[in-house]
Structures are given as C-alpha cells and as structure tokens.
C-alpha atoms as a PDB file:
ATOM      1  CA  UNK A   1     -13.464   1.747  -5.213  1.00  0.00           C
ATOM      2  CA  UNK A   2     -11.169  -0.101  -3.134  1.00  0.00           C
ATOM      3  CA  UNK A   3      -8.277   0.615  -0.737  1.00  0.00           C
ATOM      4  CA  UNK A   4      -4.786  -1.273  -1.795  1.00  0.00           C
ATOM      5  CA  UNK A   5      -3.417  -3.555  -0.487  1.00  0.00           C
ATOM      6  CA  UNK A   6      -0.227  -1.241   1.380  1.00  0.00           C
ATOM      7  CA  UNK A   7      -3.204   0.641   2.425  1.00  0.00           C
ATOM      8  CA  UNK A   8      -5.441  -1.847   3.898  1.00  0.00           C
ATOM      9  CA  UNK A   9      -2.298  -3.420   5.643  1.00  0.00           C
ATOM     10  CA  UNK A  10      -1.017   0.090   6.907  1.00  0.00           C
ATOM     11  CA  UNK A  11      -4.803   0.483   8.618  1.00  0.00           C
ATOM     12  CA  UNK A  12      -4.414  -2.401  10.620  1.00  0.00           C
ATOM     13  CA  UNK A  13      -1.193  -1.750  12.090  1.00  0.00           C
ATOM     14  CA  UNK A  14      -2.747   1.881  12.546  1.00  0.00           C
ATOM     15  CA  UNK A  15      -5.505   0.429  14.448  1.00  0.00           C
ATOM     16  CA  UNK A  16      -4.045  -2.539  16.092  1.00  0.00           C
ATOM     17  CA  UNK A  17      -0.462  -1.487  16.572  1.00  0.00           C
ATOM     18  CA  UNK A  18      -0.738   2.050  16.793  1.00  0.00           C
ATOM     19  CA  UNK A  19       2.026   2.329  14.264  1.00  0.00           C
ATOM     20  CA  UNK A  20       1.633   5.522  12.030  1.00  0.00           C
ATOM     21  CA  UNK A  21       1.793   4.637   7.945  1.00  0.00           C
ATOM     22  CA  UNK A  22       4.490   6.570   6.194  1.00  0.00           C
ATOM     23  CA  UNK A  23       1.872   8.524   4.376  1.00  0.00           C
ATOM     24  CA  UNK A  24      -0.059  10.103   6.545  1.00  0.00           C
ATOM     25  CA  UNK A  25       2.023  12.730   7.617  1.00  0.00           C
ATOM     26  CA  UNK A  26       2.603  14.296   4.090  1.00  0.00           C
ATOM     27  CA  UNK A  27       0.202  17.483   3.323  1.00  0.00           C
ATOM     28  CA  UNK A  28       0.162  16.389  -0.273  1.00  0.00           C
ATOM     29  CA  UNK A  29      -1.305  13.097  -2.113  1.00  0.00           C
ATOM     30  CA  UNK A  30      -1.590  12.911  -5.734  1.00  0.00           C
ATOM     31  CA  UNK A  31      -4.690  12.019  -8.595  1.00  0.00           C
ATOM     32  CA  UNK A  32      -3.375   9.517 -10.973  1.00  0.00           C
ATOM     33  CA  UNK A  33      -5.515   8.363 -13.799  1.00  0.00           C
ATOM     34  CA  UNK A  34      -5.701   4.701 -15.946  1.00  0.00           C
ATOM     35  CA  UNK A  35      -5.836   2.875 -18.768  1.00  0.00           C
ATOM     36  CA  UNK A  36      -6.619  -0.040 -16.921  1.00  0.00           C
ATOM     37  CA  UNK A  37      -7.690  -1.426 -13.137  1.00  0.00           C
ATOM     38  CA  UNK A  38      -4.257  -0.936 -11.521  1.00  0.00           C
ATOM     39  CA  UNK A  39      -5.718  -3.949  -8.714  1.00  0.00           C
ATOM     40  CA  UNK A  40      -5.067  -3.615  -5.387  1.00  0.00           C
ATOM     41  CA  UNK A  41      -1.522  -4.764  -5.519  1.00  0.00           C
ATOM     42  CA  UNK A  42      -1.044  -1.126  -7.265  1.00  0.00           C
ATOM     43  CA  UNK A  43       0.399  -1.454 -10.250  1.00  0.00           C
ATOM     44  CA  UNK A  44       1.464   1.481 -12.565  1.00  0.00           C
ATOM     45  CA  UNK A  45       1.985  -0.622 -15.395  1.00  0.00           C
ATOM     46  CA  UNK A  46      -1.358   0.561 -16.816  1.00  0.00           C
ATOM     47  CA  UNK A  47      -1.218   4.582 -15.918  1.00  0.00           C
ATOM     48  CA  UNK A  48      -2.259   6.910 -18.320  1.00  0.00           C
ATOM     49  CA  UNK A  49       1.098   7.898 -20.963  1.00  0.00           C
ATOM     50  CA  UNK A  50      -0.154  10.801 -22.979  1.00  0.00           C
ATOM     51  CA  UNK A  51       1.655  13.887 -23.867  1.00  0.00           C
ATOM     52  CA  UNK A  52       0.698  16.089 -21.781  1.00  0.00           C
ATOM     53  CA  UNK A  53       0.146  14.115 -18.992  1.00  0.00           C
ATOM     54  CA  UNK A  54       1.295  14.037 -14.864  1.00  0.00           C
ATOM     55  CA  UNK A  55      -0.493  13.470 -11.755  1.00  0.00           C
ATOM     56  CA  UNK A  56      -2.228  16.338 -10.087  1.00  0.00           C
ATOM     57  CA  UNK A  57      -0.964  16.920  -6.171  1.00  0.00           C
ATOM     58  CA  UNK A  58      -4.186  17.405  -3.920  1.00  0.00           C
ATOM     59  CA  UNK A  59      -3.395  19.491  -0.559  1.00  0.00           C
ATOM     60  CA  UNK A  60      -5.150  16.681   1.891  1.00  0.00           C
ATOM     61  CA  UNK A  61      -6.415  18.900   4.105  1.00  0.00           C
ATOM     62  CA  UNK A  62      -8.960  20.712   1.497  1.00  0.00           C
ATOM     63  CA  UNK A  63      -8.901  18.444  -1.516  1.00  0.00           C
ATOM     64  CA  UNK A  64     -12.153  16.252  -0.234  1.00  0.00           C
ATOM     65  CA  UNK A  65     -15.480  16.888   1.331  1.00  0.00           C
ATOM     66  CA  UNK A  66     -16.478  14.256   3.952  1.00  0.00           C
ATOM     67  CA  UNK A  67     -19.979  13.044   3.013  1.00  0.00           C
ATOM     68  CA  UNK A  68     -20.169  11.258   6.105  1.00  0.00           C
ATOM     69  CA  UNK A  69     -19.432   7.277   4.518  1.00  0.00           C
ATOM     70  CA  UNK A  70     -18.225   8.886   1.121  1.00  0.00           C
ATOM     71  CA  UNK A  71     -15.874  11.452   0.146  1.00  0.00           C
ATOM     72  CA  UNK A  72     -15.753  13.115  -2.810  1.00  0.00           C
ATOM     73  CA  UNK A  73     -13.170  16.032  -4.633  1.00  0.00           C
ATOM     74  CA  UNK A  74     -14.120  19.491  -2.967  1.00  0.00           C
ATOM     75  CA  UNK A  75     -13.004  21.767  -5.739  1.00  0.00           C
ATOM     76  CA  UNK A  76     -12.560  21.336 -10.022  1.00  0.00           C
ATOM     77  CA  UNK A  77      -9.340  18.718 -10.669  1.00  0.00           C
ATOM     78  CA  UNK A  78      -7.740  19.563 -14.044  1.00  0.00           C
ATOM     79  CA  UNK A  79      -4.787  17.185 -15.960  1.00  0.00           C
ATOM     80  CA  UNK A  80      -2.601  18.616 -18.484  1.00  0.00           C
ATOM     81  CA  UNK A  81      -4.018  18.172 -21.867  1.00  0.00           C
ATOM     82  CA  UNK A  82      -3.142  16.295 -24.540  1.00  0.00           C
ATOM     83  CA  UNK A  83      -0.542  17.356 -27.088  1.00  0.00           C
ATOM     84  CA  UNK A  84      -0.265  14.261 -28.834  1.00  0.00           C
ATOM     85  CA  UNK A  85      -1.131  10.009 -28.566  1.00  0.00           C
ATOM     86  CA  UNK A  86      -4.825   9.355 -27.138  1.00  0.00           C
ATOM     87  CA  UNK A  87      -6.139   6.788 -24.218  1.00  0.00           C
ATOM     88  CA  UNK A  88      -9.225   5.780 -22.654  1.00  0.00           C
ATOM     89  CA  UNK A  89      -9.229   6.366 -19.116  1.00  0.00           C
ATOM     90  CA  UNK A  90     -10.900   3.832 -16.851  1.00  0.00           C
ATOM     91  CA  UNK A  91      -9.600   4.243 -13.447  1.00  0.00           C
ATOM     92  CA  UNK A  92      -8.587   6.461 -11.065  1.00  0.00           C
ATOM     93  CA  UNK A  93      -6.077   6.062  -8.037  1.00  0.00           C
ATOM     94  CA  UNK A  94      -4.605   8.252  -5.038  1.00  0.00           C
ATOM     95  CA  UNK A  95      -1.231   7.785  -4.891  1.00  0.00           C
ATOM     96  CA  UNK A  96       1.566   9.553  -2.436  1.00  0.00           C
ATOM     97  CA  UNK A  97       4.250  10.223  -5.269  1.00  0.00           C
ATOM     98  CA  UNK A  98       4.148  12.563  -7.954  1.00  0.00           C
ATOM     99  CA  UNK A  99       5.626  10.137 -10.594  1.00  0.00           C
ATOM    100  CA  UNK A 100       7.485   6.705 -10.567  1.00  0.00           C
ATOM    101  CA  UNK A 101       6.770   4.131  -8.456  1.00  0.00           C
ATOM    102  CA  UNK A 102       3.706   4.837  -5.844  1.00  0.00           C
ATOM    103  CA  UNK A 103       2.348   3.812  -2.527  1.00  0.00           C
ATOM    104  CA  UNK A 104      -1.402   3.808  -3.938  1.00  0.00           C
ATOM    105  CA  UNK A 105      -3.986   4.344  -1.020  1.00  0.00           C
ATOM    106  CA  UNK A 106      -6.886   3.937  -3.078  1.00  0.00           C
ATOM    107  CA  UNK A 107      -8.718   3.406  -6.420  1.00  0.00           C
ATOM    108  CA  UNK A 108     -11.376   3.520  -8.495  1.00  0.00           C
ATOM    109  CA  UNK A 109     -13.496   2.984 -11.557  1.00  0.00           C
ATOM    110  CA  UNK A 110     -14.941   6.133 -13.464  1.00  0.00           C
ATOM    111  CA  UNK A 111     -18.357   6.347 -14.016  1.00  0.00           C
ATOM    112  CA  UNK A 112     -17.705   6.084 -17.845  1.00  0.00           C
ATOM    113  CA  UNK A 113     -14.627   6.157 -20.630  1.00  0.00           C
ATOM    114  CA  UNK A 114     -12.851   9.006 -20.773  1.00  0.00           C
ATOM    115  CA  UNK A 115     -11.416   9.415 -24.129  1.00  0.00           C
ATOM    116  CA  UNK A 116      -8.637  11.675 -24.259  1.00  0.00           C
ATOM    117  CA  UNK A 117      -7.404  12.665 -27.710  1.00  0.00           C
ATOM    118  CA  UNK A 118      -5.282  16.154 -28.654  1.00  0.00           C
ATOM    119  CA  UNK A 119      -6.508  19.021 -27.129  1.00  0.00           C
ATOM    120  CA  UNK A 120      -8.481  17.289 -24.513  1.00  0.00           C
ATOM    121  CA  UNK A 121      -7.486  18.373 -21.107  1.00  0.00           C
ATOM    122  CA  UNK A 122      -9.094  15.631 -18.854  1.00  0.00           C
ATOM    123  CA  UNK A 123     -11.294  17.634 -15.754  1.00  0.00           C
ATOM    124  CA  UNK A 124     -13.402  16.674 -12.698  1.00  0.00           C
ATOM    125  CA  UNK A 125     -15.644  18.687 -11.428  1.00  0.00           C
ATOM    126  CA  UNK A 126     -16.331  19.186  -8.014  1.00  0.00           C
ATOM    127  CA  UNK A 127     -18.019  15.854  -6.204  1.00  0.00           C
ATOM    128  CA  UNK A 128     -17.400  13.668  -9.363  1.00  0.00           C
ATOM    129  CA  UNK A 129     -15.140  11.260  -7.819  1.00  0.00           C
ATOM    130  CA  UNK A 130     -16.335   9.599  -5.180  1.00  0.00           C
ATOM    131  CA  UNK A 131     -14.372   7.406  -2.369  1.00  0.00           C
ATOM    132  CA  UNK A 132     -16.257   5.215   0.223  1.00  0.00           C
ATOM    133  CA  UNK A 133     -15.143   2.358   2.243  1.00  0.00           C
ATOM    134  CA  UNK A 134     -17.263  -0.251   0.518  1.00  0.00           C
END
C-alpha cells in the first residue's frame, strides 16, 4: 500500500502549513480497481475497462474500521459485474472522483489475481482490504 504522491504532498502542507487538501471535506471517496500498479504518480492509464464496470463511492465516515495502524473496509464492497471483455485485477486505489481523471489518495496490491470474466461481479468482503501507513 502506499499513499500518492498528491496525497503525501497534501499531508505535509496539512501538517506543516495547516492548509486543508481539497479532499478532505467531501463525504464521499471512491474504490477503483487495476489492471496494473497505477504508481504513486496515479495514473489511470491501467484501471480496470470491463463492461460492467465503475468505481464504487464509499461514504468516509462508515466505509473503514480503524484497526489502530491499519484500516480496513467495514462493510461487503460490490463492482458491477461483467457483461462482456475479462481482466485480471491487481490493484486497488481510493480515488476522490467517480470517473475520469482522479486525485488518488492511496493504493494497493490485492492479496491475489482477481480474474474477472462474464458474469463475475468482483466483491470484498468486509476487512479484506487493508490500508496502513507503511
């Protein structure tokens, strides 16, 4: 897991500056998934394209359980399912739009490929994705 670069930039002006990042205020964040490590410059480029497909919003103020240096999803996270084309999902990322170019706060590897095909709706259950500040 590791916080972006906008991210790790807009905590140091937060701490040292006092200056509030654009994203905090906003009640809603949103789960995208990937193809590919989208870095920590952020890059969409590799975000998953199936039919069927969007980003899920996530309320911020219930959508994860603090775990005291980890954080992890507090209730079941379901994508649309697949009509048609396939990917492998690698990587996950919260991200503050719900489509187009993002602000990505954070990302991270899945614990294993997640092969999505026609008919698979891709699903996290609650406390399988995990976010610490490594």
């Amino acid at each position: 897991m590791s916080m972006s670069n906008t991210t790790e930039n807009a905590v140091l002006k937060a701490v040292l500056q006092g200056t509030d990042p654009s994203w905090r205020a906003g009640a809603t964040q949103y789960l995208a998934l990937f193809t590919a490590d989208p870095g920590e410059a952020g890059s969409v480029s590799a975000e998953a394209a199936y039919t069927g497909y969007a980003r899920v919003a996530l309320t911020k103020s219930s959508a994860w359980t603090d775990g005291g240096s980890t954080f992890t999803n507090a209730a079941l996270i379901q994508f649309g399912a697949c009509t048609a084309l396939s990917a492998a999902i690698t990587h996950f990322a919260v991200v503050d739009t719900s489509s187009g170019a993002v602000g990505m706060l954070v990302s991270g590897a899945l614990s294993a490929t997640l092969t999505v095909s026609q008919g698979i709706q891709p699903q996290f259950s609650a406390g399988a994705i995990s976010i610490g500040a490594d």
